[in-house]
C-alpha atoms as a PDB file:
ATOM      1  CA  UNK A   1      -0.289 -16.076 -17.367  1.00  0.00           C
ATOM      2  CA  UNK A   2      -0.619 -12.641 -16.147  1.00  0.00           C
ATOM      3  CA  UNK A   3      -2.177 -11.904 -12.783  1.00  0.00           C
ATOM      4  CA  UNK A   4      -3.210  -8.371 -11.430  1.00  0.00           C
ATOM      5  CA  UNK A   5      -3.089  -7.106  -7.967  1.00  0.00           C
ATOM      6  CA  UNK A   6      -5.328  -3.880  -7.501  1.00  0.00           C
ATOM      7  CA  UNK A   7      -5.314  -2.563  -3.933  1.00  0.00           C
ATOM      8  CA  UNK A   8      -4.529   1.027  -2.972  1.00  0.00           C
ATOM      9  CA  UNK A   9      -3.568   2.202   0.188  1.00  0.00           C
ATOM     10  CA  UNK A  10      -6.054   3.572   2.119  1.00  0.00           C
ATOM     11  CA  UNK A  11      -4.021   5.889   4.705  1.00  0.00           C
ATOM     12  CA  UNK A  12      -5.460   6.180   8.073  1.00  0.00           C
ATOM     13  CA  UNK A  13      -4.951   9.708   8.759  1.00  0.00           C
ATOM     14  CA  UNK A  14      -3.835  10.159  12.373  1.00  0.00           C
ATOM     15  CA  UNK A  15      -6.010  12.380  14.186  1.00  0.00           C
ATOM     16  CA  UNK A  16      -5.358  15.044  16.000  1.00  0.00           C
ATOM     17  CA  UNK A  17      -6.882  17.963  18.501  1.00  0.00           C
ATOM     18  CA  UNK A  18     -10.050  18.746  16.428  1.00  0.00           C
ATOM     19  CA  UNK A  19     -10.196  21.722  18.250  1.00  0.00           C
ATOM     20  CA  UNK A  20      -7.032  23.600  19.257  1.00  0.00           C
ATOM     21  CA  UNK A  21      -7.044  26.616  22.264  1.00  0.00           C
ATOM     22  CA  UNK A  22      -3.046  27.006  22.002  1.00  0.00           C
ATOM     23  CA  UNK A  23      -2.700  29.063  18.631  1.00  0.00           C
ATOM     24  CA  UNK A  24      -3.177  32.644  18.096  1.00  0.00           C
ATOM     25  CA  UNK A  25      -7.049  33.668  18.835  1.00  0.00           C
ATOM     26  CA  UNK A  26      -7.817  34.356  15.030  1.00  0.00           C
ATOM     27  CA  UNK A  27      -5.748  31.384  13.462  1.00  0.00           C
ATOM     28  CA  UNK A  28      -7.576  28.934  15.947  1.00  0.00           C
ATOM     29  CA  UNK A  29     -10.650  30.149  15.145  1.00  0.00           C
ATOM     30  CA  UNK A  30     -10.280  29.671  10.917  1.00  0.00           C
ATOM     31  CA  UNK A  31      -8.548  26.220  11.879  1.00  0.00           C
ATOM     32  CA  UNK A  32     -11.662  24.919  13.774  1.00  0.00           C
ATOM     33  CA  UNK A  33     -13.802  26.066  11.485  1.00  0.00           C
ATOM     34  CA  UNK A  34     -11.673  24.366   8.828  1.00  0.00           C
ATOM     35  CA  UNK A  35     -12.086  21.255  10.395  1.00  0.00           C
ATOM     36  CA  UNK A  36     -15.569  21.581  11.009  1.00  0.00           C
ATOM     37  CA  UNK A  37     -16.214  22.224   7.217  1.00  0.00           C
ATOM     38  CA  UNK A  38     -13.374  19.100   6.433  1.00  0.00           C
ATOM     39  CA  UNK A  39     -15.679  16.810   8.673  1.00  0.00           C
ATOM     40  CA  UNK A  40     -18.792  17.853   7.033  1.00  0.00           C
ATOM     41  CA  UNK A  41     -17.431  17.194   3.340  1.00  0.00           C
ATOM     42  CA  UNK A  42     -17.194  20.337   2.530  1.00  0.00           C
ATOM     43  CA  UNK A  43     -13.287  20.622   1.316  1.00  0.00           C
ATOM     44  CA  UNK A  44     -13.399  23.688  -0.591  1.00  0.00           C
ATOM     45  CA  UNK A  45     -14.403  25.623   2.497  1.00  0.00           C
ATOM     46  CA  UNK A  46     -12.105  24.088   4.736  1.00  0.00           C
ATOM     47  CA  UNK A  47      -8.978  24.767   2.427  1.00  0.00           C
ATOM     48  CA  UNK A  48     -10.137  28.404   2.443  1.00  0.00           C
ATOM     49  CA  UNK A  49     -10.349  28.340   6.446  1.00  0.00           C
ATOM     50  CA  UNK A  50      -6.718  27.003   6.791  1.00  0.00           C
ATOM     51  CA  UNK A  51      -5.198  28.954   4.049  1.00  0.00           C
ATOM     52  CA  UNK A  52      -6.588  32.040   6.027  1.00  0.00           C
ATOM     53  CA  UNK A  53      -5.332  30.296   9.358  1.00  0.00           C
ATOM     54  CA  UNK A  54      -1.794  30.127   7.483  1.00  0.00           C
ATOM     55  CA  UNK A  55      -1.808  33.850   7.234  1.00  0.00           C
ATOM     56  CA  UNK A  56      -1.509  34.422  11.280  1.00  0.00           C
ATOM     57  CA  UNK A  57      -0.005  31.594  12.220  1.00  0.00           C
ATOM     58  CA  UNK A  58       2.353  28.699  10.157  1.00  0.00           C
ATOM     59  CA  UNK A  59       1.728  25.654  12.463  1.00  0.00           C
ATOM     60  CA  UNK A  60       2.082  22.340  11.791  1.00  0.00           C
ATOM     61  CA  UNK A  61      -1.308  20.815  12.737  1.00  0.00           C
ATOM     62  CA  UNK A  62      -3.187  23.815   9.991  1.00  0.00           C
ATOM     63  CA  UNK A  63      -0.053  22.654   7.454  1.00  0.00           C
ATOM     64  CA  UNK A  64      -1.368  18.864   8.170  1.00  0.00           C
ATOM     65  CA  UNK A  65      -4.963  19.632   7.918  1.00  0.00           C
ATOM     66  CA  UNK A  66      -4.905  21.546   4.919  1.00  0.00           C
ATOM     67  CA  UNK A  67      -2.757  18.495   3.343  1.00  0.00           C
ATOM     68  CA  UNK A  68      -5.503  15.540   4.442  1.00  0.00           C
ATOM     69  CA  UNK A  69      -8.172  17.690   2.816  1.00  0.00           C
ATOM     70  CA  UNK A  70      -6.061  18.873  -0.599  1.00  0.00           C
ATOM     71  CA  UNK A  71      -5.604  14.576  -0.585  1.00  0.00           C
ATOM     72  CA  UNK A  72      -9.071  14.185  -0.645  1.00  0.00           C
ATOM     73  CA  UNK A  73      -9.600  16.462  -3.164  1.00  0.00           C
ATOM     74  CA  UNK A  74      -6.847  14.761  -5.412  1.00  0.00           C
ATOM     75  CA  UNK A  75      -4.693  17.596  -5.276  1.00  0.00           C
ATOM     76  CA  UNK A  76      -2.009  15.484  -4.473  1.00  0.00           C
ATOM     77  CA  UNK A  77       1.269  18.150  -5.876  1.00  0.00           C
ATOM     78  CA  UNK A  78      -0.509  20.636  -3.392  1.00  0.00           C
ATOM     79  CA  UNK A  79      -1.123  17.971  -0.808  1.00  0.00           C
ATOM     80  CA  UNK A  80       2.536  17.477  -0.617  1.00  0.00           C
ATOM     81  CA  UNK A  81       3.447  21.033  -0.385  1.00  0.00           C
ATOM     82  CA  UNK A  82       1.703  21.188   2.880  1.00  0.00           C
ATOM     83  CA  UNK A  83       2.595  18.301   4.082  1.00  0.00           C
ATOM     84  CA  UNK A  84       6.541  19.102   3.586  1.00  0.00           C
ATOM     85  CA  UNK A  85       5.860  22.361   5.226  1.00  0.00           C
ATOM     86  CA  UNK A  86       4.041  20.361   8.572  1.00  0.00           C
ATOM     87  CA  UNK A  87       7.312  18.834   8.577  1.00  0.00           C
ATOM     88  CA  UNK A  88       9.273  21.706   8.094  1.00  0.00           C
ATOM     89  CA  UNK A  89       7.305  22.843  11.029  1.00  0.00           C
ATOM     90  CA  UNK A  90       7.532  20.099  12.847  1.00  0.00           C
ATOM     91  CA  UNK A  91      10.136  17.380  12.341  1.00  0.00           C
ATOM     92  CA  UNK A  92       8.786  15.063  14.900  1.00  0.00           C
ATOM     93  CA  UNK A  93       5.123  14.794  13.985  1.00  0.00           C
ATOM     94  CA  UNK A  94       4.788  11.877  12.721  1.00  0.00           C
ATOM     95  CA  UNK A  95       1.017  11.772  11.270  1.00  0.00           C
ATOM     96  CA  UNK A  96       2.875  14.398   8.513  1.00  0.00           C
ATOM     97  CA  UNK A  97       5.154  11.442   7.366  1.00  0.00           C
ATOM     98  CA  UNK A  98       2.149   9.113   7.345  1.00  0.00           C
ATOM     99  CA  UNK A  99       0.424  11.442   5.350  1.00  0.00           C
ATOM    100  CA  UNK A 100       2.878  12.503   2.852  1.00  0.00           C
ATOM    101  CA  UNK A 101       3.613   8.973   2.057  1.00  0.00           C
ATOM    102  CA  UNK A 102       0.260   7.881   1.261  1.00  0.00           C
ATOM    103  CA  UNK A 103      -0.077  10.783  -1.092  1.00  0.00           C
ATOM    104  CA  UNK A 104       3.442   9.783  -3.079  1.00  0.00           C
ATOM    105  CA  UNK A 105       1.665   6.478  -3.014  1.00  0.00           C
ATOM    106  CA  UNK A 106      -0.961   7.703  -4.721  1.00  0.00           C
ATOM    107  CA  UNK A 107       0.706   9.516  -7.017  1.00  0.00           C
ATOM    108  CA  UNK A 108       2.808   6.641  -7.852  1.00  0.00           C
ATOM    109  CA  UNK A 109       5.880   8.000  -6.650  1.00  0.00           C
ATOM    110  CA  UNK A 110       6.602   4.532  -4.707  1.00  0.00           C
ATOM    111  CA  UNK A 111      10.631   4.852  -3.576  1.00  0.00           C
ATOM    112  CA  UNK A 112       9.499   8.695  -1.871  1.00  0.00           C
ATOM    113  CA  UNK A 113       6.396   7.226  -0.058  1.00  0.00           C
ATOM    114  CA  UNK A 114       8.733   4.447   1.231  1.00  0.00           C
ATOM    115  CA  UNK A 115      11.055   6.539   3.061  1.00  0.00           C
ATOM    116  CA  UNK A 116       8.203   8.675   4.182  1.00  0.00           C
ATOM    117  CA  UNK A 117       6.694   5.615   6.174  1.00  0.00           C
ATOM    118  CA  UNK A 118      10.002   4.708   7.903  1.00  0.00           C
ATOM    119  CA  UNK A 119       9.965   7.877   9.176  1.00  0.00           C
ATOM    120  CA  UNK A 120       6.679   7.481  10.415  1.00  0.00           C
ATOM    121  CA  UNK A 121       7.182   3.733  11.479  1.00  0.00           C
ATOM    122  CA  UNK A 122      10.274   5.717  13.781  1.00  0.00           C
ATOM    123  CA  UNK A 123       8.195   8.542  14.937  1.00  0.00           C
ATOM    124  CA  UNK A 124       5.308   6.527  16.052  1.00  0.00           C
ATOM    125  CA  UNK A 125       4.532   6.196  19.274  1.00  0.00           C
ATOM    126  CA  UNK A 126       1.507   3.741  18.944  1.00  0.00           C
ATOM    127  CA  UNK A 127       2.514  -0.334  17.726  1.00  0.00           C
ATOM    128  CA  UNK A 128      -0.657   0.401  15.831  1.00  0.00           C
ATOM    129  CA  UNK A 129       0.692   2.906  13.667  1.00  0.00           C
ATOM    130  CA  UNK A 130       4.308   1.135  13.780  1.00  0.00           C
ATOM    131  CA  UNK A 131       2.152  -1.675  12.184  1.00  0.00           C
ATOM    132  CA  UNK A 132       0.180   0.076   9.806  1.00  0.00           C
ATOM    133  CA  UNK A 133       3.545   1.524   8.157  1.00  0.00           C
ATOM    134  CA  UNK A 134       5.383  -1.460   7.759  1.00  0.00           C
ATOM    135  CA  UNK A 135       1.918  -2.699   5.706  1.00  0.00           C
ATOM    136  CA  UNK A 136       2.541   0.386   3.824  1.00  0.00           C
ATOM    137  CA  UNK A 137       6.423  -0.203   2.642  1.00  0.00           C
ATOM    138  CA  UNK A 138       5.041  -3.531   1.620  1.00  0.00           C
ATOM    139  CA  UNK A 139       2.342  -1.945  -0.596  1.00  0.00           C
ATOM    140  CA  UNK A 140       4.921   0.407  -1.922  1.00  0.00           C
ATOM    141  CA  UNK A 141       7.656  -2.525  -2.520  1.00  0.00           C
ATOM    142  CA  UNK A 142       4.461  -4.353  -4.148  1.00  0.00           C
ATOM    143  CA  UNK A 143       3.993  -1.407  -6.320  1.00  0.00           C
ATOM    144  CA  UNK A 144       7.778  -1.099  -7.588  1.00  0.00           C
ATOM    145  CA  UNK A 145       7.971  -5.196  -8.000  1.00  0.00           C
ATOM    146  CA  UNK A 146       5.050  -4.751 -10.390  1.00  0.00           C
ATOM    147  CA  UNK A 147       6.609  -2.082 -12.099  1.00  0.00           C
ATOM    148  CA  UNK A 148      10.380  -3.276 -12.787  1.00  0.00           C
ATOM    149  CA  UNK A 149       8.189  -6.494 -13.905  1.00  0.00           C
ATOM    150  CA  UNK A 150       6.369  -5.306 -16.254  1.00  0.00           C
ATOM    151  CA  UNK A 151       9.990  -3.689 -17.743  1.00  0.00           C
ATOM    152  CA  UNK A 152      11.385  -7.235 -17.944  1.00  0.00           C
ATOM    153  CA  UNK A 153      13.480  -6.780 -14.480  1.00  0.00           C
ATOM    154  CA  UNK A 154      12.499 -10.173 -12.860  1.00  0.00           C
ATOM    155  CA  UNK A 155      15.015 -10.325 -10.476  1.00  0.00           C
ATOM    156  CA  UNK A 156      14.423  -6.829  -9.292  1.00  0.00           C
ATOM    157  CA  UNK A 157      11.125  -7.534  -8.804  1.00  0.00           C
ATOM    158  CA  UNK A 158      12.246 -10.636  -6.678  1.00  0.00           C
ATOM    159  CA  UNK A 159      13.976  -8.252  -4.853  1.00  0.00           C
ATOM    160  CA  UNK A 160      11.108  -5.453  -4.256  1.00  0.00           C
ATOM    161  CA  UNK A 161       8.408  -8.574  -3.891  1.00  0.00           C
ATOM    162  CA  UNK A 162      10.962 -10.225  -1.027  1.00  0.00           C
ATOM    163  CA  UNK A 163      11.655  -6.850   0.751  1.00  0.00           C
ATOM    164  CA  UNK A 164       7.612  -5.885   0.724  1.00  0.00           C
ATOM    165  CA  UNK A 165       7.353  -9.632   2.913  1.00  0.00           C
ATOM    166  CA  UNK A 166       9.960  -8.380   5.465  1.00  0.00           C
ATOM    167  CA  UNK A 167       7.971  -6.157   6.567  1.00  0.00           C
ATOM    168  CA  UNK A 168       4.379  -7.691   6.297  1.00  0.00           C
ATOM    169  CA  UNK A 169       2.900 -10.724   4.491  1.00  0.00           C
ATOM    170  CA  UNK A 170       0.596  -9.715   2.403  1.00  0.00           C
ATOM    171  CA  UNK A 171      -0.821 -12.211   0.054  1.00  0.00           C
ATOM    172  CA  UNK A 172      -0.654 -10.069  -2.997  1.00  0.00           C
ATOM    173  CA  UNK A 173       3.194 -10.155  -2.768  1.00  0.00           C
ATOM    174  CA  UNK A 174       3.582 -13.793  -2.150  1.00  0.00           C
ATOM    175  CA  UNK A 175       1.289 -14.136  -5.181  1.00  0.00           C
ATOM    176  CA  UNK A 176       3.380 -11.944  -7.136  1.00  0.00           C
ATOM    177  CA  UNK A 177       6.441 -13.279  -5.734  1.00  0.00           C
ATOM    178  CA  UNK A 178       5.246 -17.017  -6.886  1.00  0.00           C
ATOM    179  CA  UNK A 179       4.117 -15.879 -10.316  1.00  0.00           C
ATOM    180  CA  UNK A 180       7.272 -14.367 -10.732  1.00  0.00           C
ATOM    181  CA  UNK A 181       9.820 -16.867  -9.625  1.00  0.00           C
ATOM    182  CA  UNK A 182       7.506 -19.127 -11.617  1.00  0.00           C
ATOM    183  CA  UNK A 183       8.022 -17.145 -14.591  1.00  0.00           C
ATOM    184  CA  UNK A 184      12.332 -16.858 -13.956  1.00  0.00           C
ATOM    185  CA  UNK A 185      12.090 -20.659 -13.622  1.00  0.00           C
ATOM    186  CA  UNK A 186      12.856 -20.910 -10.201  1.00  0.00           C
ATOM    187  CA  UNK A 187      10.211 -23.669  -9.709  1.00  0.00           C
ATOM    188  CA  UNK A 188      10.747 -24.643  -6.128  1.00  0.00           C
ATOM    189  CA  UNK A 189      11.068 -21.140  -4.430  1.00  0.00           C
ATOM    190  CA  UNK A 190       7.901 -20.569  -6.519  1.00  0.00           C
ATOM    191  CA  UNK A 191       5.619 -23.818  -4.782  1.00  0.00           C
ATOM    192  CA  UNK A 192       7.458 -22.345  -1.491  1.00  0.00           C
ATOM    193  CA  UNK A 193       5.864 -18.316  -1.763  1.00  0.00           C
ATOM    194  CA  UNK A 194       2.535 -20.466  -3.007  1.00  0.00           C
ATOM    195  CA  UNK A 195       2.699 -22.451  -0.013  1.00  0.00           C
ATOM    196  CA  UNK A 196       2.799 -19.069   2.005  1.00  0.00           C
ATOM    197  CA  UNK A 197      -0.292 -17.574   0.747  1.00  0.00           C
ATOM    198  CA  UNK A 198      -2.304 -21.308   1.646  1.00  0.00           C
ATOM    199  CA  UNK A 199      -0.779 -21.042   5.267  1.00  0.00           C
ATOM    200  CA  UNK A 200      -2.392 -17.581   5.686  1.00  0.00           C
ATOM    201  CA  UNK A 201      -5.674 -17.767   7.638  1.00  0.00           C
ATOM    202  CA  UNK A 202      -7.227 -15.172   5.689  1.00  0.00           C
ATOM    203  CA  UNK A 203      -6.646 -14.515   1.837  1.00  0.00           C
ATOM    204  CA  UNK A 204      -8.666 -14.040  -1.405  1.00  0.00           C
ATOM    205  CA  UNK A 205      -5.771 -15.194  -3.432  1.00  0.00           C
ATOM    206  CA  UNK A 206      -5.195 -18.657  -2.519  1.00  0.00           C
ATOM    207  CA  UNK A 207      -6.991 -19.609  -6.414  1.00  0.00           C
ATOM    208  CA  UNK A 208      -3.891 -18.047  -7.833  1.00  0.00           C
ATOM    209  CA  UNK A 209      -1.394 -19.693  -5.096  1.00  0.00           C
ATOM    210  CA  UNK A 210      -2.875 -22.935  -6.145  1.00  0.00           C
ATOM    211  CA  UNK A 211      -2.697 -22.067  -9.819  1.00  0.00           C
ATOM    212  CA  UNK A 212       0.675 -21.157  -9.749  1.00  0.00           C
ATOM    213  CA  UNK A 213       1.874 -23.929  -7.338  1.00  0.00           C
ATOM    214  CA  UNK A 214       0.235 -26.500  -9.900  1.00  0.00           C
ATOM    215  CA  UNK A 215       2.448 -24.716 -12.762  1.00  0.00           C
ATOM    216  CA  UNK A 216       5.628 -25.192 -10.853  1.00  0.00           C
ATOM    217  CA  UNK A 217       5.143 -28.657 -10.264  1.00  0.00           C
ATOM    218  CA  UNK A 218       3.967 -29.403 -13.632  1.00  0.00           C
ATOM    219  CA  UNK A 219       7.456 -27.788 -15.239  1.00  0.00           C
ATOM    220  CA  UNK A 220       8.836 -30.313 -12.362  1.00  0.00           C
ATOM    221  CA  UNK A 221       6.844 -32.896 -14.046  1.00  0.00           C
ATOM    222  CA  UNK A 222       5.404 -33.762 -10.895  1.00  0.00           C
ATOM    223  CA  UNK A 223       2.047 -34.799 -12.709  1.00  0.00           C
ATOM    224  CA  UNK A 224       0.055 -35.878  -9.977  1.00  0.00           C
ATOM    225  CA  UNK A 225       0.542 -32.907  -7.564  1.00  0.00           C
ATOM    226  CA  UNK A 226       0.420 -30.549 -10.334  1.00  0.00           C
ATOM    227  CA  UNK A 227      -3.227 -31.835 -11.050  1.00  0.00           C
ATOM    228  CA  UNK A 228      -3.884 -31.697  -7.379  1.00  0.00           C
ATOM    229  CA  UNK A 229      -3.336 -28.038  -7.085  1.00  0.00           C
ATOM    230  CA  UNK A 230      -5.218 -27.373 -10.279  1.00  0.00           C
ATOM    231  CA  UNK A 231      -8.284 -29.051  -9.253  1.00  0.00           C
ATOM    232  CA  UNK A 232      -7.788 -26.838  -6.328  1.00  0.00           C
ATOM    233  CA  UNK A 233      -7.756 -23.691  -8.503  1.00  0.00           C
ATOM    234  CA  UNK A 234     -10.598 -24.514 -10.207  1.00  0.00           C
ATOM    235  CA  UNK A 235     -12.544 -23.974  -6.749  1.00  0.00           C
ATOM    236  CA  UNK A 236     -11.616 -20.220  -7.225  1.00  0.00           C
ATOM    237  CA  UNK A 237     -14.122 -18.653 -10.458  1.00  0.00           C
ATOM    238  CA  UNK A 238     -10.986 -16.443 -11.247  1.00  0.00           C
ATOM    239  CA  UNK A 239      -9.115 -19.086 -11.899  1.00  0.00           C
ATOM    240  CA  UNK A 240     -11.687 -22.281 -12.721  1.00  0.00           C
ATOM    241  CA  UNK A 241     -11.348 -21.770 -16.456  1.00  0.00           C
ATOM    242  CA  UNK A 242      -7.286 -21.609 -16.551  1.00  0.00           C
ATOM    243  CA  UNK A 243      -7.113 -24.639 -14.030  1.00  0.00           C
ATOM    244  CA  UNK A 244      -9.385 -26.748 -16.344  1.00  0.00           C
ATOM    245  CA  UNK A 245      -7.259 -25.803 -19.333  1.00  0.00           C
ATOM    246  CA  UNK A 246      -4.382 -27.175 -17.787  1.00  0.00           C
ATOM    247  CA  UNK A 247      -5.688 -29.918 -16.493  1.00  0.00           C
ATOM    248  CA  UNK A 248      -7.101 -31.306 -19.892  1.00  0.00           C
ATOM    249  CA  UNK A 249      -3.799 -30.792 -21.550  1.00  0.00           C
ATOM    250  CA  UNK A 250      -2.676 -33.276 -18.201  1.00  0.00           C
ATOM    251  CA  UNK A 251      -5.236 -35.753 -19.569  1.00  0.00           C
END
């Protein structure tokens, strides 16, 4: 049985000085403006105010704002570009990193947006944005598990789904991690990662760590635990109708 994990990573852009006094007169003028047009929705204005910014002055913070609102405008080959060039800019800003990683996220290029959140995990002042990249290498290492998966690859995915849990537990990788090992016949290690997801205080995904703990002890021929954690499942309405399945072939 297949299960699917859809979350995206919403990136928390890190502000900065809506309003900056320390760039040439005329850049800092099209920058604010920029930003006023960004806050208001209107993106196609604000690109035009930083792009004409760019033209007096090449500083990182127009470079980053011009990146966010290319992002939101899914122009996400473009978004990088400016990003790069904040960087280039600026080596040690490290809302650039955070954004250029979310938009290789996005664009599913997984390995680049993981080595663009270390770099902001190292340039971050604030545990809050230390935190919030380590939950973004997991999504990424979630990402490339599900990928070398689907290609067969089970113990690379073991390897991505492991590596996404060193740096935050997230339920969707235990739950991949459990349907996996489940799947490479590693029974125990598989009731263990299920086991993980129950202990969590908050998860929407402990149906499937129930499901796929009562399929590891059923291969286990543990009958009457397997049953137990089916009956379980069948609490969740994703999972009700598989759980009951197995449980009547357990009749």
């Amino acid at each position: 049985k297949k299960i699917k994990m859809m979350f995206t990573i919403l990136v928390s852009f890190v502000s900065i000085s809506v309003f900056a006094q320390d760039m040439p007169a005329d850049a800092a003028k099209e920058y604010n403006e920029g930003n006023k047009l960004l806050k208001a929705g209107n993106f196609d204005g604000a690109v035009k105010h930083y792009q004409e910014a760019l033209s007096t002055s090449k500083d990182y913070r127009i470079y980053y704002q011009l990146g966010v609102t290319l992002r939101k405008q899914n122009k996400l080959s473009a978004a990088e570009d400016a990003f790069n060039e904040s960087i280039k800019s600026n080596p040690n800003f490290d809302a650039a990193y955070n954004g250029l990683g979310g938009t290789f996220f996005q664009d599913g290029k997984y390995l680049e947006a993981i080595e663009s959140f270390k770099k902001f995990e190292q340039l971050a002042s604030k545990k809050q944005h230390k935190d919030q990249a380590k939950e973004y290498i997991a999504r990424s290492y979630v990402r490339l598990g599900e990928a070398v998966k689907k290609e067969g690859n089970y113990i690379k995915a073991i390897e991505h789904f492991n590596e996404a849990l060193k740096n935050h537990p997230l339920d969707a990788a235990y739950v991949l991690l459990a349907s996996t090992l489940y799947e490479n016949g590693d029974y125990d290690k598989s009731i263990e990662a299920s086991e993980q997801v129950l202990n969590l205080k908050s998860s929407n995904l402990k149906g499937a760590a129930h499901y796929y703990k009562g399929m590891a002890f059923k291969q286990k021929q543990d009958i009457s635990k397997a049953k137990e954690s089916f009956e379980l499942a069948k609490r969740d309405a994703q999972y009700k109708r598989l759980a009951e399945y197995e449980l009547n072939l357990l009749k």
